[in-house]
Protein backbone atom coordinates (compact mmCIF):
# COMPACT_ATOMS: atom_id res chain seq x y z
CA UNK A 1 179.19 28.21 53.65
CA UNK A 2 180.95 25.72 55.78
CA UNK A 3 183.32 23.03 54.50
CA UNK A 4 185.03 20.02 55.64
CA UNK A 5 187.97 19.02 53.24
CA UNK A 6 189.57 15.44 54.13
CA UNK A 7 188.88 16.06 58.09
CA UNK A 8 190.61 13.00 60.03
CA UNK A 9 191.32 12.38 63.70
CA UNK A 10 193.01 10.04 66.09
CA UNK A 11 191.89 8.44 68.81
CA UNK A 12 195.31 6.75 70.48
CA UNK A 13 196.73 4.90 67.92
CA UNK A 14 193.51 4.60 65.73
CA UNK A 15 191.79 6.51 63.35
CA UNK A 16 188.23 8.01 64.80
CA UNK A 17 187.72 10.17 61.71
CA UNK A 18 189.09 9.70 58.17
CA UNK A 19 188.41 11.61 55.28
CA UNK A 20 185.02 13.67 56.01
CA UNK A 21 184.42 15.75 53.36
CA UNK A 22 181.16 17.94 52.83
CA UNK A 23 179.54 21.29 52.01
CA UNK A 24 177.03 22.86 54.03
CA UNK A 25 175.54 25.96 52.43
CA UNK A 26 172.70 28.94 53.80
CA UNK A 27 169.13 27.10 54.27
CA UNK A 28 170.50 23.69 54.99
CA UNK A 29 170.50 21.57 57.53
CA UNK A 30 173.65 19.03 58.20
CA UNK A 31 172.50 16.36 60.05
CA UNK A 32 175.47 13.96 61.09
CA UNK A 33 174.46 10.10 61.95
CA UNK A 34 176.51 7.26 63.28
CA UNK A 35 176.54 4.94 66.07
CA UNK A 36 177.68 5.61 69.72
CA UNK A 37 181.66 6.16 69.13
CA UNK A 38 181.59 6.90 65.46
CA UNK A 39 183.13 10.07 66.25
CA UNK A 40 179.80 12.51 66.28
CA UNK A 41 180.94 14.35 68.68
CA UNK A 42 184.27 15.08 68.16
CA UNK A 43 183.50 16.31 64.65
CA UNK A 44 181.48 19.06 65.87
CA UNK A 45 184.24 20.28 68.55
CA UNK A 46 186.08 20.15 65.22
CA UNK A 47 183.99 22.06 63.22
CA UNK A 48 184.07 25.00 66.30
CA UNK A 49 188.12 24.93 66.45
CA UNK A 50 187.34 23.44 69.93
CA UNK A 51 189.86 19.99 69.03
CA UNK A 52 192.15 20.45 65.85
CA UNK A 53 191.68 17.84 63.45
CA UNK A 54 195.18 15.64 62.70
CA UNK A 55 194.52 16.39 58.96
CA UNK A 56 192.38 18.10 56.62
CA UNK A 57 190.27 21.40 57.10
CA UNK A 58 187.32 23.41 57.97
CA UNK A 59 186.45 26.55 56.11
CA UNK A 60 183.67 29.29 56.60
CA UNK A 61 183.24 31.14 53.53
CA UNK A 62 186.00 30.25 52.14
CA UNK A 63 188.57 30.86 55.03
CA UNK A 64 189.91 28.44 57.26
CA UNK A 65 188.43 28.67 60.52
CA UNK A 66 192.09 28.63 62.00
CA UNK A 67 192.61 31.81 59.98
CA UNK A 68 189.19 33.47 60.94
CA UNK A 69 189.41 33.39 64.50
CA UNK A 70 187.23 36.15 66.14
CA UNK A 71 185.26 36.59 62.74
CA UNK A 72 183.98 33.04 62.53
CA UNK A 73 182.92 32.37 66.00
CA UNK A 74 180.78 35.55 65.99
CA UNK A 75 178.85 33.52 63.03
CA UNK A 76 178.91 30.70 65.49
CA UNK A 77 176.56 29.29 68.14
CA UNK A 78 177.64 25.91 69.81
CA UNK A 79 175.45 23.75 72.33
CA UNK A 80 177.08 20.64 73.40
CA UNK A 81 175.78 17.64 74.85
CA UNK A 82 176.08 18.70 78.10
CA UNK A 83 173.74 21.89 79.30
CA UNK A 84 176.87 24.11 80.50
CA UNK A 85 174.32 25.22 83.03
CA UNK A 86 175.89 26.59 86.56
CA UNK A 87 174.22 25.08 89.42
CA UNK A 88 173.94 27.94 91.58
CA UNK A 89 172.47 30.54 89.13
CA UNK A 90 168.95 31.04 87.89
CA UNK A 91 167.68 30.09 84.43
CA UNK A 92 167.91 33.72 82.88
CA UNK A 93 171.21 34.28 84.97
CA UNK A 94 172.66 31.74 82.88
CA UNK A 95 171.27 32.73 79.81
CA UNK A 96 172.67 36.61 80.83
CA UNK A 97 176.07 35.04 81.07
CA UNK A 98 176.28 32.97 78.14
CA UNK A 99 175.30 35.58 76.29
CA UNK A 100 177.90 37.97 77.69
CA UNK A 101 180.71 34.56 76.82
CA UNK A 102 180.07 35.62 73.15
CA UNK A 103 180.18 38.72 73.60
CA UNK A 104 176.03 39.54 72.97
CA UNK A 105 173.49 40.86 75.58
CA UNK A 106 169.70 41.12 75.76
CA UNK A 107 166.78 42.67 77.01
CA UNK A 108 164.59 41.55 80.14
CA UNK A 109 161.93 41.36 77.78
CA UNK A 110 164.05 39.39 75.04
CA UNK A 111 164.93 36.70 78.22
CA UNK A 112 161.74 36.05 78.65
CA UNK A 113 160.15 35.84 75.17
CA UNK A 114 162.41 33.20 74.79
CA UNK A 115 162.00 31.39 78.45
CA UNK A 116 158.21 32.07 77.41
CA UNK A 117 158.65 30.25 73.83
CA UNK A 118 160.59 27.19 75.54
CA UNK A 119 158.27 26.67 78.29
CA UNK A 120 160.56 28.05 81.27
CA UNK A 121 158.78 31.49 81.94
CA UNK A 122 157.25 30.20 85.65
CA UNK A 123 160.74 28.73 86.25
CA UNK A 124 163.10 31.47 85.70
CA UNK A 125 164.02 32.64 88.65
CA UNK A 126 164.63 28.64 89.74
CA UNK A 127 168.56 28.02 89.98
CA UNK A 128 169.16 25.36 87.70
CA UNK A 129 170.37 22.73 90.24
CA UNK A 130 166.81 22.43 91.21
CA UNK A 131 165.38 21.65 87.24
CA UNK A 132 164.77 18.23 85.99
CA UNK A 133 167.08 17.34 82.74
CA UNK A 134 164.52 18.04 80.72
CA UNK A 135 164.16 21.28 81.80
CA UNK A 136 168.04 21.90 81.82
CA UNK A 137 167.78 21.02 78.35
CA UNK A 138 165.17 23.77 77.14
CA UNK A 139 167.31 26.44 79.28
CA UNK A 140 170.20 25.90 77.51
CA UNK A 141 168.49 25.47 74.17
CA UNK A 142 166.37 28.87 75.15
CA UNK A 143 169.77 30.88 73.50
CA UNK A 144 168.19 29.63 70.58
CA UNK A 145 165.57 32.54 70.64
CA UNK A 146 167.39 34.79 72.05
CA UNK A 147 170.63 35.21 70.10
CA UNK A 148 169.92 36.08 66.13
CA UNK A 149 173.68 37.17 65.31
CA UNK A 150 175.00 33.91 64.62
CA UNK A 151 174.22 32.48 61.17
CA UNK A 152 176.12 28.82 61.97
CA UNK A 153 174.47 26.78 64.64
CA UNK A 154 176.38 23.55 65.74
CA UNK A 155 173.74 21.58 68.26
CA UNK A 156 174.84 18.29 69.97
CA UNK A 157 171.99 16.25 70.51
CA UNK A 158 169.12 19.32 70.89
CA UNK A 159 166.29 16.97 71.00
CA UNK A 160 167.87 14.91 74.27
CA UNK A 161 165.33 14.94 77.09
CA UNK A 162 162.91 16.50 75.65
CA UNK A 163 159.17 16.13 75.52
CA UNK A 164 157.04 16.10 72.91
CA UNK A 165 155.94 19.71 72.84
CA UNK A 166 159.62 20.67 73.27
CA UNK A 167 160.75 18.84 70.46
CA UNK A 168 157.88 20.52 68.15
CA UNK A 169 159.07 23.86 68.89
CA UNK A 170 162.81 23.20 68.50
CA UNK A 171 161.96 21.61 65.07
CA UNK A 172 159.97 24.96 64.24
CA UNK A 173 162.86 27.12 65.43
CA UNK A 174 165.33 25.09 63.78
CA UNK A 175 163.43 26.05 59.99
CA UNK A 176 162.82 29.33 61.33
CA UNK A 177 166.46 30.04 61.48
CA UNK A 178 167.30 27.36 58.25
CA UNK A 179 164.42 29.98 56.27
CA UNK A 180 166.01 33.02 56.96
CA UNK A 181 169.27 31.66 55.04
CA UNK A 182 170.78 30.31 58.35
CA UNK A 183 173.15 26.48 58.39
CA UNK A 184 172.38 23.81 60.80
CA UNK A 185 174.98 20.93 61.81
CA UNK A 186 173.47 18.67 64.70
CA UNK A 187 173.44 15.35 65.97
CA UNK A 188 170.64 13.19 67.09
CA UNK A 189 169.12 9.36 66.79
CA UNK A 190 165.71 11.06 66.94
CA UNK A 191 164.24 11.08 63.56
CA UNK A 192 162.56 15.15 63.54
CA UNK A 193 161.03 16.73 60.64
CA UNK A 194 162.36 20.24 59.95
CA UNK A 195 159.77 21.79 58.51
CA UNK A 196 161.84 24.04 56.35
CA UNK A 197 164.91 24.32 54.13
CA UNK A 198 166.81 21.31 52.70
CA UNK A 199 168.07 18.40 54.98
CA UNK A 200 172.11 16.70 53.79
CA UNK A 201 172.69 13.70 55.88
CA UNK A 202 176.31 12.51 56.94
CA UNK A 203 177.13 9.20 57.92
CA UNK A 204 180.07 8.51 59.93
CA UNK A 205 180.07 4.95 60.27
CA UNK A 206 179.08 4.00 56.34
């Protein structure tokens, strides 16, 4: 279970985040909305220890996630907004080395099962300079299939750039992992049926 208690951050002198308080448990999805500048973003660096919040706390099963350390990011799996992709390397080069960032590997065949499932398998040998953003997008995302360890998965914006197809299969991967007793936080202004587990909505800007 993950938990927020009375998370706050500044911003300068003002207050970005105040008081965000919630419960995520196994087979939900958290899906946090707000306007540009409400502070999306910098919740979910929050949530992965990535920016400390100026009060308040986060918690994975109980434990504070300052406290877990090594423990809770091995339940963890963070995309950001932007695709993290290195320009010079080839699709399933990158997805070898962010792998081996947390610590995970996988087979040849695993890589490309899960270039095949996003759509990349013709493109994988492509360095990613050369890859529209849409494309970038479903490399990064292609993790998704390829890493089952992590229970947690924190996902700025997923369904950016993405075409219709794309966003049908992330949606089905998404309550894949949400059925199998997995948590979802994400952001995104698309409005994208999960078609499994149960769907809590935040509000940052209420």
């Amino acid at each position: 279970m993950l938990e927020a208690q009375d998370v706050a951050c500044l911003k300068g002198s003002r207050w970005l985040l105040r008081d965000v308080s919630f419960r995520a448990e196994p087979g939900e999805v958290l899906w946090i909305e707000g306007r540009n500048g409400s502070g999306k973003t910098t919740l979910l660096r929050i949530l992965c220890g990535l920016t400390p919040p100026e009060e308040g706390e986060v918690r994975w099963d109980g434990t504070a996630i300052r406290k877990a350390g090594e423990s809770y990011h091995h339940d963890l799996l963070y995309l950001g907004h932007p695709n993290a992709l290195k320009d010079d390397l080839t699709i399933v080069e990158n997805l070898r080395f962010a792998l081996r960032l947390a610590g995970r590997s996988a087979s040849s065949a695993d890589l490309d099962a899960a270039l095949e499932r996003t759509g990349l398998a013709d493109r994988r040998d492509l360095p990613a300079r050369v890859l529209s953003q849409g494309q970038r997008r479903r490399a990064a995302l292609a993790r998704l299939w390829v890493d089952d360890a992590p229970r947690l998965w924190i996902l700025d914006e997923p369904f950016a750039a993405l075409d219709a197809d794309s966003v049908s299969r992330l949606a089905a991967r998404l309550g894949a992992h949400i059925a199998g007793g997995g948590i979802a936080v994400l952001t995104t202004h698309q409005e994208v049926p999960i078609p499994a587990g149960h769907v809590r909505r935040l509000r940052l800007d209420a």
